[in-house]
C-alpha atoms as a PDB file:
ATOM      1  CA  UNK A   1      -6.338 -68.472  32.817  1.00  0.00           C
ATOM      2  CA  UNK A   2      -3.454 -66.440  34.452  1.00  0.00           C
ATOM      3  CA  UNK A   3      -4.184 -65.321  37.872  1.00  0.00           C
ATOM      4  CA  UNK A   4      -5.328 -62.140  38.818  1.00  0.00           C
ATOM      5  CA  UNK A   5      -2.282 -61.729  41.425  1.00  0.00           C
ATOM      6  CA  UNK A   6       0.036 -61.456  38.909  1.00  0.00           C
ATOM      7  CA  UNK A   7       1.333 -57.915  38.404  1.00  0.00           C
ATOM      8  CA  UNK A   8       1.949 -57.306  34.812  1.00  0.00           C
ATOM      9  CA  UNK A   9       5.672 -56.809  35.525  1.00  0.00           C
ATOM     10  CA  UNK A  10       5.697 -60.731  36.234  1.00  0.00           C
ATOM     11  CA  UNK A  11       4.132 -61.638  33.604  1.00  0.00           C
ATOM     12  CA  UNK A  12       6.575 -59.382  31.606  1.00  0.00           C
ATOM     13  CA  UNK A  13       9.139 -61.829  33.611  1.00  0.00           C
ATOM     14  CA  UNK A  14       7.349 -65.175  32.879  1.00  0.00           C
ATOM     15  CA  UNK A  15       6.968 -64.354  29.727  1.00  0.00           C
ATOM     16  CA  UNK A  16      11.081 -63.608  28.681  1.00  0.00           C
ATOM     17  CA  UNK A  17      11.187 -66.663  30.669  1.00  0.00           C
ATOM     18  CA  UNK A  18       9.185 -69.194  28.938  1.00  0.00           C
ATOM     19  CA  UNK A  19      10.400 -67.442  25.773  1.00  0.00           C
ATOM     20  CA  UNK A  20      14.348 -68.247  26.470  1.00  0.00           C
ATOM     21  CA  UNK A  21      13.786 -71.034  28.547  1.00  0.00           C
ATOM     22  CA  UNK A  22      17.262 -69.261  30.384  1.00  0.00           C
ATOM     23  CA  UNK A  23      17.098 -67.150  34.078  1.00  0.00           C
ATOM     24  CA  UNK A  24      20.414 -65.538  32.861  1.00  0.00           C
ATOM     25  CA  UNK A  25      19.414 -64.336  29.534  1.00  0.00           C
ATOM     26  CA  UNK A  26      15.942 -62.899  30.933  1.00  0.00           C
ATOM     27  CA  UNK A  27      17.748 -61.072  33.199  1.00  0.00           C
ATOM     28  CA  UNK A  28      20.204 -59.872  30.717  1.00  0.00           C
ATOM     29  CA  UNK A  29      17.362 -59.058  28.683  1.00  0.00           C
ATOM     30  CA  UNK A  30      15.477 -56.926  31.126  1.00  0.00           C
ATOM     31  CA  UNK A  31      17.772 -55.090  33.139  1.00  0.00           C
ATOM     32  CA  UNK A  32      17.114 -57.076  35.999  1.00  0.00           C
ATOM     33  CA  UNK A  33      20.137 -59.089  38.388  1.00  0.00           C
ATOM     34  CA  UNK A  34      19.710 -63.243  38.093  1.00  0.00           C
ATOM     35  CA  UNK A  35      18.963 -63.102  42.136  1.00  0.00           C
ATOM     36  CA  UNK A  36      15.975 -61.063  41.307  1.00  0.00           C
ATOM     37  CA  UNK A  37      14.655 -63.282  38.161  1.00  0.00           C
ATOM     38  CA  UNK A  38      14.943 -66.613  39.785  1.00  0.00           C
ATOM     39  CA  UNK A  39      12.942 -64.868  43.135  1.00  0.00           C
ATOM     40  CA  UNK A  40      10.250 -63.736  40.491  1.00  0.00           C
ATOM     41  CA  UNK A  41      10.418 -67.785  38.884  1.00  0.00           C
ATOM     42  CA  UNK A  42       9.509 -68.882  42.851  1.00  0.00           C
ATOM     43  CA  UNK A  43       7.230 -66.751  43.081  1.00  0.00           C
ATOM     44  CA  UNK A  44       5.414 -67.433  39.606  1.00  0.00           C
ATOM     45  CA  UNK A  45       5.791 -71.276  40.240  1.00  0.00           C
ATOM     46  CA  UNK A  46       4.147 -70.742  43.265  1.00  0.00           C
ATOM     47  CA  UNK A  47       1.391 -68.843  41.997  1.00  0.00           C
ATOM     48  CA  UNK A  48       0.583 -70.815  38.998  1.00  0.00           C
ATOM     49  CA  UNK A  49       1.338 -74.225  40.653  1.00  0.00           C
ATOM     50  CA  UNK A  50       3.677 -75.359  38.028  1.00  0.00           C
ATOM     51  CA  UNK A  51       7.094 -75.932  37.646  1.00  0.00           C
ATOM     52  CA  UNK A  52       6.817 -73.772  34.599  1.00  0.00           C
ATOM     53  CA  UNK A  53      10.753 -74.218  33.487  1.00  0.00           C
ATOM     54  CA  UNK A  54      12.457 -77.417  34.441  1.00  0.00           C
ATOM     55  CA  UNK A  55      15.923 -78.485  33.842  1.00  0.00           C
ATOM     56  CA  UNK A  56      16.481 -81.113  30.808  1.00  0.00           C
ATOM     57  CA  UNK A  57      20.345 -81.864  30.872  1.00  0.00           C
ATOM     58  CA  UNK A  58      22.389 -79.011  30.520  1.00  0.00           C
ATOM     59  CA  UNK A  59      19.416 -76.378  29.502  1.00  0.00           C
ATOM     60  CA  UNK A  60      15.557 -75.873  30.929  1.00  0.00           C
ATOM     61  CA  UNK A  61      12.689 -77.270  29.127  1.00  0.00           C
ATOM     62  CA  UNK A  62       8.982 -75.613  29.022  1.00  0.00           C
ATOM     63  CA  UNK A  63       5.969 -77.709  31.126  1.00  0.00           C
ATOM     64  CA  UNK A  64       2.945 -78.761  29.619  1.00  0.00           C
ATOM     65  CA  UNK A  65       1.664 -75.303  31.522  1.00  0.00           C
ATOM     66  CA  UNK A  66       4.647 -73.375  30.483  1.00  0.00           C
ATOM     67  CA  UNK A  67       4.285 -74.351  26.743  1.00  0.00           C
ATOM     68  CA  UNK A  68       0.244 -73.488  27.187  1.00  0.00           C
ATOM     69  CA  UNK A  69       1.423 -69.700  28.036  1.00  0.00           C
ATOM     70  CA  UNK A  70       4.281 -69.083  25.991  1.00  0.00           C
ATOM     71  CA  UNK A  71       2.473 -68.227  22.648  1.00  0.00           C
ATOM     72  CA  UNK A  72      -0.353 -66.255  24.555  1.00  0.00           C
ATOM     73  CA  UNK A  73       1.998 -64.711  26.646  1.00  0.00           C
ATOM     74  CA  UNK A  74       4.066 -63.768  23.607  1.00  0.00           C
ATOM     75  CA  UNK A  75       1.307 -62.058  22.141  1.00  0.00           C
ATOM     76  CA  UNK A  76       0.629 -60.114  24.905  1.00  0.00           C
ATOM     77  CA  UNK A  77       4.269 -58.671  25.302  1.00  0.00           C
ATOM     78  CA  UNK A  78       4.044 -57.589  22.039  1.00  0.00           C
ATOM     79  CA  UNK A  79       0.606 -56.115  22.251  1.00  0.00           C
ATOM     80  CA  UNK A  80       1.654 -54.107  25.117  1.00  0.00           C
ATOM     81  CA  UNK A  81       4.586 -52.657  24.023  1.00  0.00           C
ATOM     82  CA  UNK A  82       3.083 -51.541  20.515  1.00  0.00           C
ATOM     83  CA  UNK A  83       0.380 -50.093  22.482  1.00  0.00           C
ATOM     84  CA  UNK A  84       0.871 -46.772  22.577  1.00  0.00           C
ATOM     85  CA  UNK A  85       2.782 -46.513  19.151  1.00  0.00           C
ATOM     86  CA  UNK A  86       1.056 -44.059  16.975  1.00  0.00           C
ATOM     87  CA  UNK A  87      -0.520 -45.829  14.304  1.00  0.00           C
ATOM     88  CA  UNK A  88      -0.880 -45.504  10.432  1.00  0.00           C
ATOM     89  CA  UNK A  89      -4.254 -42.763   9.660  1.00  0.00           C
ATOM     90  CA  UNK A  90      -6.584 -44.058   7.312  1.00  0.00           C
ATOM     91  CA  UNK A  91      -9.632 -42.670   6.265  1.00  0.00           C
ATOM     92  CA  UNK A  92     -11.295 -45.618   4.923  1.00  0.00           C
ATOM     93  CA  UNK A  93     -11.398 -46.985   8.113  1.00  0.00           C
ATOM     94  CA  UNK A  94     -12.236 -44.180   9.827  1.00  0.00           C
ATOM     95  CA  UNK A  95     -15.451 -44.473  12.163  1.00  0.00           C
ATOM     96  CA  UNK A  96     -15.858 -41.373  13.643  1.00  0.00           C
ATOM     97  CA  UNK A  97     -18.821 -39.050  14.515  1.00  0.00           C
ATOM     98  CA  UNK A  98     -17.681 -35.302  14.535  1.00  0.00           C
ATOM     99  CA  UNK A  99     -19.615 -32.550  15.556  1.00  0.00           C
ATOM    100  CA  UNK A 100     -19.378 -28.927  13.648  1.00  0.00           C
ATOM    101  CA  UNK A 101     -21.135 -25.790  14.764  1.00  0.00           C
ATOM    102  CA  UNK A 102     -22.210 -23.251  12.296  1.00  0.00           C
ATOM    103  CA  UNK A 103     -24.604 -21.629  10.498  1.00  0.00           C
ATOM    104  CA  UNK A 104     -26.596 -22.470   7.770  1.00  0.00           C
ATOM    105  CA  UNK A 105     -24.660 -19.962   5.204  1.00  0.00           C
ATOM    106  CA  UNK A 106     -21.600 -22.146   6.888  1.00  0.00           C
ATOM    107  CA  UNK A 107     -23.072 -25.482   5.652  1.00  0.00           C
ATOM    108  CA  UNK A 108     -23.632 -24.667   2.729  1.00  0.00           C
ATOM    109  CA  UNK A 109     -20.367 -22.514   2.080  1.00  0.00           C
ATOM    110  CA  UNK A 110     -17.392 -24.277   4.024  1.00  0.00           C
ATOM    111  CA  UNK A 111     -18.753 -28.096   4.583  1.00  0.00           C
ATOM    112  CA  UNK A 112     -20.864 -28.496   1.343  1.00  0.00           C
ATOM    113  CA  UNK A 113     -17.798 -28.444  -1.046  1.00  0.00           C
ATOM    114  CA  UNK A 114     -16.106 -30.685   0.757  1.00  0.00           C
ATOM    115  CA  UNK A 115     -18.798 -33.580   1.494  1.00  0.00           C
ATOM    116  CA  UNK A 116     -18.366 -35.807  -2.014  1.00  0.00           C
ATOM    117  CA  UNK A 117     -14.650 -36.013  -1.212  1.00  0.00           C
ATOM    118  CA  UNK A 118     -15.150 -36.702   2.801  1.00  0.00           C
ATOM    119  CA  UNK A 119     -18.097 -39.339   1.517  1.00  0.00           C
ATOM    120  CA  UNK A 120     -15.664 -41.021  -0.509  1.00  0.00           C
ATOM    121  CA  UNK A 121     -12.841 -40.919   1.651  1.00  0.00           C
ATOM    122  CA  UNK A 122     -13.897 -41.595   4.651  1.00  0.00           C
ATOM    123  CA  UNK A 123     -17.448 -43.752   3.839  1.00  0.00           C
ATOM    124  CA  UNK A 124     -18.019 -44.471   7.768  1.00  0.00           C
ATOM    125  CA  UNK A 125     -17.375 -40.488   8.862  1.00  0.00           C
ATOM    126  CA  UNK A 126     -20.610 -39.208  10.637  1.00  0.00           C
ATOM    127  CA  UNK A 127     -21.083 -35.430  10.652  1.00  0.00           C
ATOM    128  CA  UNK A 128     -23.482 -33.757  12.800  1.00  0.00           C
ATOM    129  CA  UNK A 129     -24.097 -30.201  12.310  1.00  0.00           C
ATOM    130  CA  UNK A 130     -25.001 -28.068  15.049  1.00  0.00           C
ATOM    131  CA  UNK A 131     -26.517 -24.304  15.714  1.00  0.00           C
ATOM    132  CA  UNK A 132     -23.602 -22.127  16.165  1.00  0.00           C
ATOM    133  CA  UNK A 133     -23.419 -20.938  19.504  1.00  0.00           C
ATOM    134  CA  UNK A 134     -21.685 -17.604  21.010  1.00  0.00           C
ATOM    135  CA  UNK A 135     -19.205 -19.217  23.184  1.00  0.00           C
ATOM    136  CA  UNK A 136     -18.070 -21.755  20.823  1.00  0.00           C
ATOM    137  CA  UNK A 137     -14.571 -21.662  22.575  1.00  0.00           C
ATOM    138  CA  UNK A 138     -16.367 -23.016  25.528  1.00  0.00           C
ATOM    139  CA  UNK A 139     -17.977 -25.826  23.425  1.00  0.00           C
ATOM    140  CA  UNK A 140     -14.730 -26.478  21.623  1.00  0.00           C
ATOM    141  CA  UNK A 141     -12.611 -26.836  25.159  1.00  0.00           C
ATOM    142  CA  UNK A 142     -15.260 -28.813  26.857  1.00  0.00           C
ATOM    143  CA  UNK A 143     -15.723 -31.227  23.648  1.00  0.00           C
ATOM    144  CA  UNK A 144     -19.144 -30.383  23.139  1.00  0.00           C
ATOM    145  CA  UNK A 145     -17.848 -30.060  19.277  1.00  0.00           C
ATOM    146  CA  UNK A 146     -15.039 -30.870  18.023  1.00  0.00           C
ATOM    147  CA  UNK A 147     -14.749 -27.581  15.379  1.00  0.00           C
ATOM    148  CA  UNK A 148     -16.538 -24.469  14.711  1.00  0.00           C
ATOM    149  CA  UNK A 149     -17.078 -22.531  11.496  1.00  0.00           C
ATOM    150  CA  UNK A 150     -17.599 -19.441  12.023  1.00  0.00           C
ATOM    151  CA  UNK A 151     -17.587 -15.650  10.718  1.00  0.00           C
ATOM    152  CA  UNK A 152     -17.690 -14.446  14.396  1.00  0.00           C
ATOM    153  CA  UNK A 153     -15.504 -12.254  16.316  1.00  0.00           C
ATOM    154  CA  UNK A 154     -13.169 -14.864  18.304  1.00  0.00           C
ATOM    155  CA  UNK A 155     -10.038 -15.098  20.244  1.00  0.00           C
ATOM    156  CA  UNK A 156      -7.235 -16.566  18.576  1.00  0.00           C
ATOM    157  CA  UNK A 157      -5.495 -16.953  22.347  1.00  0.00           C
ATOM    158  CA  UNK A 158      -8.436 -19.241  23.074  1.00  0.00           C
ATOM    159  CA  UNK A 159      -8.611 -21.586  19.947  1.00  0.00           C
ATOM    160  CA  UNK A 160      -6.789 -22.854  16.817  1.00  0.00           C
ATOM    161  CA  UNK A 161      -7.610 -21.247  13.417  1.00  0.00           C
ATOM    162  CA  UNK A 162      -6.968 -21.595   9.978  1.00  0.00           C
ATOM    163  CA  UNK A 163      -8.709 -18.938   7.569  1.00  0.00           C
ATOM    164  CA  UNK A 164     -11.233 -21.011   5.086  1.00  0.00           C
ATOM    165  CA  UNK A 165     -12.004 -17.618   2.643  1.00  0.00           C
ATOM    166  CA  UNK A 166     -12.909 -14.422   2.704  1.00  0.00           C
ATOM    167  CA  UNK A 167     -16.290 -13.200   1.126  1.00  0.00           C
ATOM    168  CA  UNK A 168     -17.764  -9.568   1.404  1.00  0.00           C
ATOM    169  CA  UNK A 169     -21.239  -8.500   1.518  1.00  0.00           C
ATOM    170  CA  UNK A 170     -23.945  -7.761  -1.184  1.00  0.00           C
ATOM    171  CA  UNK A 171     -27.206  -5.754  -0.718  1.00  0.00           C
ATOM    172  CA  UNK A 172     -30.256  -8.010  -2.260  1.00  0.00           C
ATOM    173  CA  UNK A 173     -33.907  -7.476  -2.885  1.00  0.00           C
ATOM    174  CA  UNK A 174     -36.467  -7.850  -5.746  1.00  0.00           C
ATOM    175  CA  UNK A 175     -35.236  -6.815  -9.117  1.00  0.00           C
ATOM    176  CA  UNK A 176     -38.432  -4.385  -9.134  1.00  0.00           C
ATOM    177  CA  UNK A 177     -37.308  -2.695  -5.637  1.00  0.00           C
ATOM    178  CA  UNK A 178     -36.692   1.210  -5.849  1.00  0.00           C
ATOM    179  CA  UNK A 179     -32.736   0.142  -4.733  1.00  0.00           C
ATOM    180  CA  UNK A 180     -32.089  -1.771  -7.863  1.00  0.00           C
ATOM    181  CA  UNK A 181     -31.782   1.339  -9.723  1.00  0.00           C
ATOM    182  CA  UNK A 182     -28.405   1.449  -8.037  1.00  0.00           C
ATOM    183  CA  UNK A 183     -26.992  -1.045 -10.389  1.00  0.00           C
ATOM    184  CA  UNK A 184     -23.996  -3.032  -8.763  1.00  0.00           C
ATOM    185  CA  UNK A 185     -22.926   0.192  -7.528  1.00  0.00           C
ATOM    186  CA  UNK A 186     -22.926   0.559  -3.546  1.00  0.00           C
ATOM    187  CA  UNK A 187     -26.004   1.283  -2.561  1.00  0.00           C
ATOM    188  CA  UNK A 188     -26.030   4.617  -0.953  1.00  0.00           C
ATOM    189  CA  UNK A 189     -26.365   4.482   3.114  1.00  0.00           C
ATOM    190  CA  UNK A 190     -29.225   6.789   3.520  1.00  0.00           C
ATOM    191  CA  UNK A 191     -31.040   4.877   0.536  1.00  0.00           C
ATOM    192  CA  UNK A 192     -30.372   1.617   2.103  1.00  0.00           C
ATOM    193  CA  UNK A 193     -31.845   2.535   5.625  1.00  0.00           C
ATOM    194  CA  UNK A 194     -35.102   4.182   3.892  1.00  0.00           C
ATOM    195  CA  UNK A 195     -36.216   0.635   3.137  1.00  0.00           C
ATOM    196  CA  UNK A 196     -37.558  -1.742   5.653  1.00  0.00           C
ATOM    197  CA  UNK A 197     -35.453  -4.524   6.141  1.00  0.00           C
ATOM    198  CA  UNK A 198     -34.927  -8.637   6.642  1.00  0.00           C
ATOM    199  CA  UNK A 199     -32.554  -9.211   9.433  1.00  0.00           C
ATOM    200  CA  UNK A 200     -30.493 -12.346   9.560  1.00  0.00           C
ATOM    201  CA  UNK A 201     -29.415 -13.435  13.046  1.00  0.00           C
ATOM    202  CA  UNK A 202     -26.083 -15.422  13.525  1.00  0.00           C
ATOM    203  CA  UNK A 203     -25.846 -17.714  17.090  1.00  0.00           C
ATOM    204  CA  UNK A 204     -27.697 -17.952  20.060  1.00  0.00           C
ATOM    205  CA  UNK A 205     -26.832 -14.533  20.894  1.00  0.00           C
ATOM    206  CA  UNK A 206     -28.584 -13.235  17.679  1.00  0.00           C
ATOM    207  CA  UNK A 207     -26.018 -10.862  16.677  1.00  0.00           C
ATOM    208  CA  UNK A 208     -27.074  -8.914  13.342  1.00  0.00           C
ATOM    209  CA  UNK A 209     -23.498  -8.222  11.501  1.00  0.00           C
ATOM    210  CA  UNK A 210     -24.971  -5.298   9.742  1.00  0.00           C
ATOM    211  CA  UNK A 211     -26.461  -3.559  12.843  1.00  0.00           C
ATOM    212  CA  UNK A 212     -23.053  -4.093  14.449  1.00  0.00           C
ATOM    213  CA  UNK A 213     -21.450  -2.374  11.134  1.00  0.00           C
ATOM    214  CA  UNK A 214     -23.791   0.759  10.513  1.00  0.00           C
ATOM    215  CA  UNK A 215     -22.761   1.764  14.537  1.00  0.00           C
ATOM    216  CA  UNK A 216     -25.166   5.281  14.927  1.00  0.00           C
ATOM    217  CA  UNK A 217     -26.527   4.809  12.089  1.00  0.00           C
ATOM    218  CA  UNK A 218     -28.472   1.711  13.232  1.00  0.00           C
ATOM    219  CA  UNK A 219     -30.762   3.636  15.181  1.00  0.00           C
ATOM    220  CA  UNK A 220     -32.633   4.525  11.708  1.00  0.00           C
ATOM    221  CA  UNK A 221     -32.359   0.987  10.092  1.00  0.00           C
ATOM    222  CA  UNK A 222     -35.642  -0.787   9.948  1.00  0.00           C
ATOM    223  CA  UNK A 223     -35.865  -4.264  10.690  1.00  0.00           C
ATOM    224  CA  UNK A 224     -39.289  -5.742  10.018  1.00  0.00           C
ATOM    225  CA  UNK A 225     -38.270  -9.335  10.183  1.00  0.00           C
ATOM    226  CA  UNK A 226     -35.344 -11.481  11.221  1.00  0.00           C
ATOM    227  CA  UNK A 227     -34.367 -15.037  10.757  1.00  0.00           C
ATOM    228  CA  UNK A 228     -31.817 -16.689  11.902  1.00  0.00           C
ATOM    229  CA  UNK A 229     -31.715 -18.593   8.272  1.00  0.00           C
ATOM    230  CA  UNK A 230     -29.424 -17.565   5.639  1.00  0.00           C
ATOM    231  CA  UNK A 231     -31.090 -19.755   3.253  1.00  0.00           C
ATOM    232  CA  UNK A 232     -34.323 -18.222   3.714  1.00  0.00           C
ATOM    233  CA  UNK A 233     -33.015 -14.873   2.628  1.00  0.00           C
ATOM    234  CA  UNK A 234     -34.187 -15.313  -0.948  1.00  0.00           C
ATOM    235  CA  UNK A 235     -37.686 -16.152  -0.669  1.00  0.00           C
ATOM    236  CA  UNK A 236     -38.183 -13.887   2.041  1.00  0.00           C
ATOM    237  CA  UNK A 237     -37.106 -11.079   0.086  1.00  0.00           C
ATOM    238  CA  UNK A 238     -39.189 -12.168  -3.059  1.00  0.00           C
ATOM    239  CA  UNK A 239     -42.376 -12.795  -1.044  1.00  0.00           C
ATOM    240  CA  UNK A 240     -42.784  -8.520  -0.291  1.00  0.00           C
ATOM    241  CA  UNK A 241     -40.266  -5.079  -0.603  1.00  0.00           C
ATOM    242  CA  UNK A 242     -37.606  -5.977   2.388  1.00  0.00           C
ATOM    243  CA  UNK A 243     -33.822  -5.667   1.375  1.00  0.00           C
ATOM    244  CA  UNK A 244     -31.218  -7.391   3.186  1.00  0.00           C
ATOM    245  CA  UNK A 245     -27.251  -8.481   3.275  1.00  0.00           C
ATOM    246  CA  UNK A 246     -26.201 -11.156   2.916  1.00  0.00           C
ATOM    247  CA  UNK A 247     -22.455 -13.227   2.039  1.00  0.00           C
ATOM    248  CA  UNK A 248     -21.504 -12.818  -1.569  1.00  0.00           C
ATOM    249  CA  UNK A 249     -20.841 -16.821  -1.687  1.00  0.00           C
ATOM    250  CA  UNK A 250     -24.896 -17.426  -0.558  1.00  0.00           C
ATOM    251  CA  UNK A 251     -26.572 -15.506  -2.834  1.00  0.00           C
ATOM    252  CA  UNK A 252     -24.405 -16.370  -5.807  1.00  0.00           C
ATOM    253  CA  UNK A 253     -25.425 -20.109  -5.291  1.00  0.00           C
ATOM    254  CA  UNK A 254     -29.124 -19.825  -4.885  1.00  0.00           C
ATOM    255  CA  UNK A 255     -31.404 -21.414  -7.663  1.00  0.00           C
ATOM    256  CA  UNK A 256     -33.881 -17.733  -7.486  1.00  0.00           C
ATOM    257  CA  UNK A 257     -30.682 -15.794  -8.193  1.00  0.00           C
ATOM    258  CA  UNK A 258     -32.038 -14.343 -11.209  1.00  0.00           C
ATOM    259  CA  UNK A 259     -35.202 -12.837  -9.506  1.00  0.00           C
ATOM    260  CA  UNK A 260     -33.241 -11.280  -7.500  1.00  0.00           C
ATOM    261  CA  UNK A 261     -31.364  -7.205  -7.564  1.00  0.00           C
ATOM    262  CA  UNK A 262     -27.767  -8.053  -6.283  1.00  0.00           C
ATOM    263  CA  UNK A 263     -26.265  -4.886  -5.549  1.00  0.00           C
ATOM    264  CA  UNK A 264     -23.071  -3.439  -3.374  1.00  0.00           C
ATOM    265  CA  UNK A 265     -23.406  -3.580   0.406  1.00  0.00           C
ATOM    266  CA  UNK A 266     -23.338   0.153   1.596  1.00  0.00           C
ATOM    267  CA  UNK A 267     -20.073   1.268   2.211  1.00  0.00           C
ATOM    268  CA  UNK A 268     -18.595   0.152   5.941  1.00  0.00           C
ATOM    269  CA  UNK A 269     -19.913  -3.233   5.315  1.00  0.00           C
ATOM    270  CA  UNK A 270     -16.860  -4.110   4.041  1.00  0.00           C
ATOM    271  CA  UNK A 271     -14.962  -8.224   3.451  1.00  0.00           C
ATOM    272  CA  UNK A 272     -15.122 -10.552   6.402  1.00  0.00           C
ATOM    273  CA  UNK A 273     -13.221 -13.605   6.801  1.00  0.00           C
ATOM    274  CA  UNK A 274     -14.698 -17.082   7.510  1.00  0.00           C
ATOM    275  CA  UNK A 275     -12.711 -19.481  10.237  1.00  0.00           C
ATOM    276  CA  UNK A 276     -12.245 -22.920  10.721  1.00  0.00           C
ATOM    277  CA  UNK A 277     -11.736 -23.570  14.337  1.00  0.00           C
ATOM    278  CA  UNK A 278     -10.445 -26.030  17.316  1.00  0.00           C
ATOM    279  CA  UNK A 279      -9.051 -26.406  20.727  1.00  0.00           C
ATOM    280  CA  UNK A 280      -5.770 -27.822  21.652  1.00  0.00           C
ATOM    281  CA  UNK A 281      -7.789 -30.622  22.846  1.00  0.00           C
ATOM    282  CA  UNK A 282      -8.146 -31.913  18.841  1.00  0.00           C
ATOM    283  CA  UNK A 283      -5.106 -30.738  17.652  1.00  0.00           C
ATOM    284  CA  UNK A 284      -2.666 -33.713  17.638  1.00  0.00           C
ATOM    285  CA  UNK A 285      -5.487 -36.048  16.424  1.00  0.00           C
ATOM    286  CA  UNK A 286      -5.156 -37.718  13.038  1.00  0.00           C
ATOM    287  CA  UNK A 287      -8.798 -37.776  12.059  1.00  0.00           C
ATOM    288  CA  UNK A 288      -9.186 -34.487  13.153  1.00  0.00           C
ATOM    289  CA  UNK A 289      -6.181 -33.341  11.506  1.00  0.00           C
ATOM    290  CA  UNK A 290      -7.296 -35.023   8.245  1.00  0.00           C
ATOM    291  CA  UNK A 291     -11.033 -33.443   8.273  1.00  0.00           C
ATOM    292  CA  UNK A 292      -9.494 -29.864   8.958  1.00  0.00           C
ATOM    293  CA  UNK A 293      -7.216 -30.249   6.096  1.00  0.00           C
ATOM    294  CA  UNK A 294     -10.213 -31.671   3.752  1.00  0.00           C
ATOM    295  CA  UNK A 295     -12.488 -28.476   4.591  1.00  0.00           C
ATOM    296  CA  UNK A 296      -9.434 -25.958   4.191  1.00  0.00           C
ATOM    297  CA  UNK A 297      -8.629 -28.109   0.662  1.00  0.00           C
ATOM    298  CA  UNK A 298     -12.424 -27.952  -0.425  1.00  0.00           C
ATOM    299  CA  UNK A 299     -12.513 -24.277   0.254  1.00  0.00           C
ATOM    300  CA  UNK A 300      -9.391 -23.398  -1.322  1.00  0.00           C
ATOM    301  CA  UNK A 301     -10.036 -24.927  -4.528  1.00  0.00           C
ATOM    302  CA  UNK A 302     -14.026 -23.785  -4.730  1.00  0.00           C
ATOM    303  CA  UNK A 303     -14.426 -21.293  -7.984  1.00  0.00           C
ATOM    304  CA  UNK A 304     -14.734 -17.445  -6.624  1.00  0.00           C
ATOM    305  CA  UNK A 305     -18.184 -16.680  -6.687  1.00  0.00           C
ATOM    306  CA  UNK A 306     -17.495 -12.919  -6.967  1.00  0.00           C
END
């Protein structure tokens, strides 16, 4: 075993040496003036008790000790200096666990077209999907998770984005509801706000979109439940005479679809885009890189569900 005194700039030194078996051509070799390389071959001989290099006619010749090291310290050089190369990405190797904020209508809109591919990619990729939270710029900066999907107001100064789609709104209840008479039509505001209503909740902050969009006019909307479940939306609305809105793309894709009255969103509630987001933190990193541009390629080619 080497010695612990040894700097690794001699050993960078013992190792041209043992490798050349010549003072002159290690110095040549790293910059460094004979004087200096024969001082460091003292000082290594010293260290490791050996001769290390002795001379053998007209050229030096590796000790027992010497030829012990030369492979292992050959090994190392070349270790070292390919350390901090950048090397090849490959998903099938990966072994990473990633963490993604969002919301359930998230889930199953942005990361659910894009899980057979990931699955198959990348078979040793862990996901863990987490509440979406307010301040997900915080969480993103502090790596708390590593991207956010998210509908949400947000400042682009703050994070990295990259739009995943746009959907707009649709106003849903029972097909037997008063409101279905409206057809696919927008459903009139004053209608709309006669009815009690489910509210859905997005983040810890439980911001209601549509309570942010009416302005004055929430002061006369009626919300006689609220969930912070998107998915829950559908039986909620079948189990009594609430209405709700909700994103195109989730009630499209539920199984009850056809129990349902899927009507136009009042007018004001108009498209909204849905973000994938990250901090400067992720955004040189090859696996990250590669799972952003899966979800953005998974999202791009999913069918309208208009």
């Amino acid at each position: 075993m080497l010695s612990p005194h040894l700097p690794p700039n001699q050993l960078l030194v013992l190792a041209y040496l043992l490798k050349t078996r010549s003072v002159s051509t290690t110095a040549l070799m790293l910059g460094m003036s004979q004087p200096s390389v024969s001082r460091a071959l003292a000082r290594l001989r010293e260290v490791l008790k050996d001769p290390l290099l002795v001379r053998s006619g007209n050229q030096m010749a590796r000790t027992w000790r010497g030829e012990e090291l030369v492979d292992r310290l050959t090994d190392w050089v070349a270790a070292t200096t390919s350390l901090l190369d950048e090397a090849d990405f490959d998903p099938a190797r990966l072994e990473r666990r990633f963490r993604i904020a969002t919301t359930d209508f998230g889930v199953q809109s942005a990361c659910l077209p894009a899980m057979a591919h990931l699955r198959a990619s990348a078979p040793s990729l862990a996901l863990d999907l987490q509440p979406l939270g307010h301040a997900s710029h915080r969480q993103l900066a502090h790596g708390e998770i590593d991207l956010a999907i998210s509908g949400l107001d947000h400042d682009p100064e703050q994070v990295h984005r990259e739009l995943l789609f746009t959907d707009h709104f649709v106003c849903v209840t029972r097909k037997d509801h008063p409101l279905a008479r409206h057809g696919e039509g927008p459903v009139p505001l004053g209608d709309f706000l006669a009815h009690p209503h489910l509210g859905l909740t997005v983040s810890d902050a439980e911001l209601d979109r549509v309570s942010t969009a009416l302005g004055e006019a929430v002061r006369h909307r009626k919300v006689m439940l609220s969930v912070p479940y998107f998915a829950l939306a559908p039986d909620l609305l079948l189990a009594g005479d609430l209405v709700t809105v909700v994103p195109s793309r989730l009630v499209h894709a539920c199984p009850r679809r056809d129990e349902l009255a899927i009507l136009g969103a009042p007018e004001g509630l108009g498209p909204f885009p849905y973000w994938l987001l990250w901090h400067e933190r992720s955004r040189n990193d090859p696996a990250s890189i590669w799972l952003r541009e899966q979800l953005l390629t998974a999202n791009a080619e999913a069918p309208p569900r208009d």
